[in-house]
C-alpha atoms as a PDB file:
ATOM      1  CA  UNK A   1      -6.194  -3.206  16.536  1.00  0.00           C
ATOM      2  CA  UNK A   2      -5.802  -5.566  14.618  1.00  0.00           C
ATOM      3  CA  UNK A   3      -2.004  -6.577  13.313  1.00  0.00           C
ATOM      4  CA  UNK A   4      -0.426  -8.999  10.592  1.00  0.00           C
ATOM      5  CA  UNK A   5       1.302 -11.940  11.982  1.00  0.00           C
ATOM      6  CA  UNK A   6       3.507 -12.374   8.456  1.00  0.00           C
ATOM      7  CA  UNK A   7       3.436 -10.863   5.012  1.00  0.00           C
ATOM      8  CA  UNK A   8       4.866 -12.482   2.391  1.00  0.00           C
ATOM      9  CA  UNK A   9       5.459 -11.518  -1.599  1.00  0.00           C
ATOM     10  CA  UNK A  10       3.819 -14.569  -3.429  1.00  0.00           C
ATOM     11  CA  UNK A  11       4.306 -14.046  -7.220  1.00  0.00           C
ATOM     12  CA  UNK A  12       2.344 -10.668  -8.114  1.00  0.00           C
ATOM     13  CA  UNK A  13       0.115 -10.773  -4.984  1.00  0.00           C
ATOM     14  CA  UNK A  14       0.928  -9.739  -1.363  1.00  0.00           C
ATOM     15  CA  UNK A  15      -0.281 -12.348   1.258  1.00  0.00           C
ATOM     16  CA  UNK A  16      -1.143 -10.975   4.839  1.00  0.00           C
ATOM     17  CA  UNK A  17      -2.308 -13.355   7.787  1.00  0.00           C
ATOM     18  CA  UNK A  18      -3.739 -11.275  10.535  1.00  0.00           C
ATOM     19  CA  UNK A  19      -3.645 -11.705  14.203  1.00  0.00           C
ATOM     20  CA  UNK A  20      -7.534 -12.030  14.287  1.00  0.00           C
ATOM     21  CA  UNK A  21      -6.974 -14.913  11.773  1.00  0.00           C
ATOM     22  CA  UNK A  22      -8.100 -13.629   8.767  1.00  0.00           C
ATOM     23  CA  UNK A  23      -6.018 -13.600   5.285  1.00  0.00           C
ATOM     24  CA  UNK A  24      -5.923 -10.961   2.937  1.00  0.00           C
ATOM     25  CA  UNK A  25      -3.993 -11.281  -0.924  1.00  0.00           C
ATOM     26  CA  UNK A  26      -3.211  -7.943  -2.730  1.00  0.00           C
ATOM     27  CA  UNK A  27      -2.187  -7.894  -5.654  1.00  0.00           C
ATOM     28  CA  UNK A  28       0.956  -5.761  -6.398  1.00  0.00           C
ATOM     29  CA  UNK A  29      -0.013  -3.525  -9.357  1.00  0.00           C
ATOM     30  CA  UNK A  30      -3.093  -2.762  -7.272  1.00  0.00           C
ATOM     31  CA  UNK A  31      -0.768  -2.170  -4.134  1.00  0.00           C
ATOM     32  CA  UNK A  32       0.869   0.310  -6.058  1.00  0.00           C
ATOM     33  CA  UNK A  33      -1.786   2.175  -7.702  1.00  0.00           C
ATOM     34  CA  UNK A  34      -3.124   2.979  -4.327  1.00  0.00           C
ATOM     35  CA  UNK A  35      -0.047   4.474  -3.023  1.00  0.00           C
ATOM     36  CA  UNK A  36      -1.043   7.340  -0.092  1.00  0.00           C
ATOM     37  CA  UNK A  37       1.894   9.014  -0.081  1.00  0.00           C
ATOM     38  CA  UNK A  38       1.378  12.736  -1.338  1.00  0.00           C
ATOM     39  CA  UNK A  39       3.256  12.064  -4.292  1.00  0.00           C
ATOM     40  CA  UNK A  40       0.407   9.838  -5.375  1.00  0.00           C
ATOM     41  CA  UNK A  41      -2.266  10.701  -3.472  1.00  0.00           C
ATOM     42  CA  UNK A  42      -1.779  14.149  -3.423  1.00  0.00           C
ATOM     43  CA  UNK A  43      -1.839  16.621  -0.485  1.00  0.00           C
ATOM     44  CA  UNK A  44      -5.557  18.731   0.332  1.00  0.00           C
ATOM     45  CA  UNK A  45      -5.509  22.613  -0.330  1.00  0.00           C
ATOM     46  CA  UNK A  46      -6.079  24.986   2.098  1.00  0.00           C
ATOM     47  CA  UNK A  47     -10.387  24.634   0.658  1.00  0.00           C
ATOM     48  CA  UNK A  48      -9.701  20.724   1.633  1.00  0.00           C
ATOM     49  CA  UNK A  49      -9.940  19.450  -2.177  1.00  0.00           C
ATOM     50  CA  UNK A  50      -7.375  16.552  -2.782  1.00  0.00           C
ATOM     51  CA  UNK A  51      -5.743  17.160  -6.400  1.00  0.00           C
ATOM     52  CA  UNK A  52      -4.123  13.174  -7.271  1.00  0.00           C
ATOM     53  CA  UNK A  53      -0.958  14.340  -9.493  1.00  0.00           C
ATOM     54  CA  UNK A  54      -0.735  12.138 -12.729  1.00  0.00           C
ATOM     55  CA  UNK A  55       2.099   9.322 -11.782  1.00  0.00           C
ATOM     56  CA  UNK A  56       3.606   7.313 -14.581  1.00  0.00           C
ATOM     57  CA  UNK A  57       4.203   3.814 -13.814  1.00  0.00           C
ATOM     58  CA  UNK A  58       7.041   1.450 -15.293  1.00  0.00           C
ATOM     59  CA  UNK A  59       7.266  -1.961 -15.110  1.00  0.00           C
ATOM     60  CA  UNK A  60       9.190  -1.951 -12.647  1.00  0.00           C
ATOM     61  CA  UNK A  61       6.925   0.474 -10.263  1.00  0.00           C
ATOM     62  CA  UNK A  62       5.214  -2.871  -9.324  1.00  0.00           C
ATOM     63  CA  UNK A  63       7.739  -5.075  -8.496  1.00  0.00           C
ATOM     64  CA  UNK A  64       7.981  -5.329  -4.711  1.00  0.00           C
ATOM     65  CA  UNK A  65      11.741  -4.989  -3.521  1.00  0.00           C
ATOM     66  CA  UNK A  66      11.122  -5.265   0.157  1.00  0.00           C
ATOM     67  CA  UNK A  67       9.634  -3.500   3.034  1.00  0.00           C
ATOM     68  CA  UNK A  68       9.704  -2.260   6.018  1.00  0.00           C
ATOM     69  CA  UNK A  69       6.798  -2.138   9.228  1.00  0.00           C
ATOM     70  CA  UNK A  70       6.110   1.565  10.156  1.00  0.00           C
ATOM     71  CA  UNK A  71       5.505   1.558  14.212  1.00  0.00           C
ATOM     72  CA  UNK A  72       2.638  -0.591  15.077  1.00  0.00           C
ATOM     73  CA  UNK A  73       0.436   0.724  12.802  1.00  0.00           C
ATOM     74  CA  UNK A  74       2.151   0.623   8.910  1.00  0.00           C
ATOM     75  CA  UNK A  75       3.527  -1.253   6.264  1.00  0.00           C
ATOM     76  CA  UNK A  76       6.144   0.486   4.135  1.00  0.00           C
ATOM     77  CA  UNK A  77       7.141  -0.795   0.443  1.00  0.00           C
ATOM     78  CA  UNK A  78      10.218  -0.537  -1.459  1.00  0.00           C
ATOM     79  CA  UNK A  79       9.255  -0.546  -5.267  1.00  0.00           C
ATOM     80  CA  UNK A  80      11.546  -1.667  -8.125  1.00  0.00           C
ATOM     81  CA  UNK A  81      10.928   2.263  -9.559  1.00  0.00           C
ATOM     82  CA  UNK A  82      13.151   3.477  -6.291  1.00  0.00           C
ATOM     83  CA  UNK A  83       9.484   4.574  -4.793  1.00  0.00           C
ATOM     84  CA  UNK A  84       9.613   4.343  -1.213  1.00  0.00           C
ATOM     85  CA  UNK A  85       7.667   7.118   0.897  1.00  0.00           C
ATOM     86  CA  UNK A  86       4.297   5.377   0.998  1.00  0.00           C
ATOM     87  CA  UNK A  87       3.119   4.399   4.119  1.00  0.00           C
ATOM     88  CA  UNK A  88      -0.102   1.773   4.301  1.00  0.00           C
ATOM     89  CA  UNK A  89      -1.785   1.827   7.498  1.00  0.00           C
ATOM     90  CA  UNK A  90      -2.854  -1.924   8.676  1.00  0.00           C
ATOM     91  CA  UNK A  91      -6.497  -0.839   8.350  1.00  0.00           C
ATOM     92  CA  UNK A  92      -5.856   0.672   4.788  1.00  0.00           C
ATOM     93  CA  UNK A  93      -4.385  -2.506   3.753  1.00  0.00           C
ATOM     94  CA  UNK A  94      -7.084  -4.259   5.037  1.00  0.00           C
ATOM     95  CA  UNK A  95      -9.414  -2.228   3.170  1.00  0.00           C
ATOM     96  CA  UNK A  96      -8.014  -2.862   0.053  1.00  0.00           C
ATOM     97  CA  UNK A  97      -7.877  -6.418   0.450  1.00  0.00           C
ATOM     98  CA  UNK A  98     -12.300  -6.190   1.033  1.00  0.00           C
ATOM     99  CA  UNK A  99     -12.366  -4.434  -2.492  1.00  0.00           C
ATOM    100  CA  UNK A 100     -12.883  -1.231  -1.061  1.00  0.00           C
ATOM    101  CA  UNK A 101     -11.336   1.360  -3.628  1.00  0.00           C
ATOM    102  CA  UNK A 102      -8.834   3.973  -2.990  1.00  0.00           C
ATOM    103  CA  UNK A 103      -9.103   7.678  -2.402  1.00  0.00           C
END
C-alpha cells in the first residue's frame, strides 16, 4: 500500500508526497466537502441507500487546524469549525487528488 512520506498545509491546498513518489495537492474546501464521516457522508439504511445530511459550512469549516495519521491506513483533520471525526483513507485521498468525485 501505498503511504505518504509528508503532508504539508500549503496556503488553501494540501500537499502529499507518496512513498511510490508521486505528489498529490488538494485543495482544502474540496478536502472538506468530501468529508466521510457519517455526519457528512451519511450512514446506509438497513435497504443500503446512503441519505448525505445537508451540512452547513462556515468559513472557518475549511481552514485546516492540524491533523492527525489514523493507523497505517488514515489521515485525520482538525477543521477550524471544531469538525474532527472524519477519517480519509490513503487511497481515498489519493482518489481525490486524480479528480475522482466523492460519494
Amino acid at each position: 500500500m501505498v503511504q505518504p512520506k509528508a503532508i504539508q498545509k500549503i496556503g488553501s491546498e494540501l500537499a502529499i508526497a507518496w512513498s511510490n513518489g508521486e505528489e498529490t495537492y488538494l485543495f482544502l474546501e474540496k478536502l472538506r466537502r468530501a468529508c466521510p464521516c457519517a455526519a457528512c457522508g451519511g450512514e446506509p439504511d438497513l435497504l443500503g441507500r446512503t441519505v448525505r445530511p445537508e451540512v452547513q459550512f462556515q468559513p472557518t469549516s475549511f481552514d485546516l487546524q492540524g491533523w492527525e495519521i489514523v493507523g497505517g491506513y488514515g489521515w485525520q483533520p482538525r477543521w477550524g469549525d471544531g469538525h474532527r471525526t472524519g477519517i480519509y483513507s490513503f487511497s481515498y485521498l489519493q482518489r481525490l487528488g486524480a479528480g475522482e468525485e466523492a460519494p
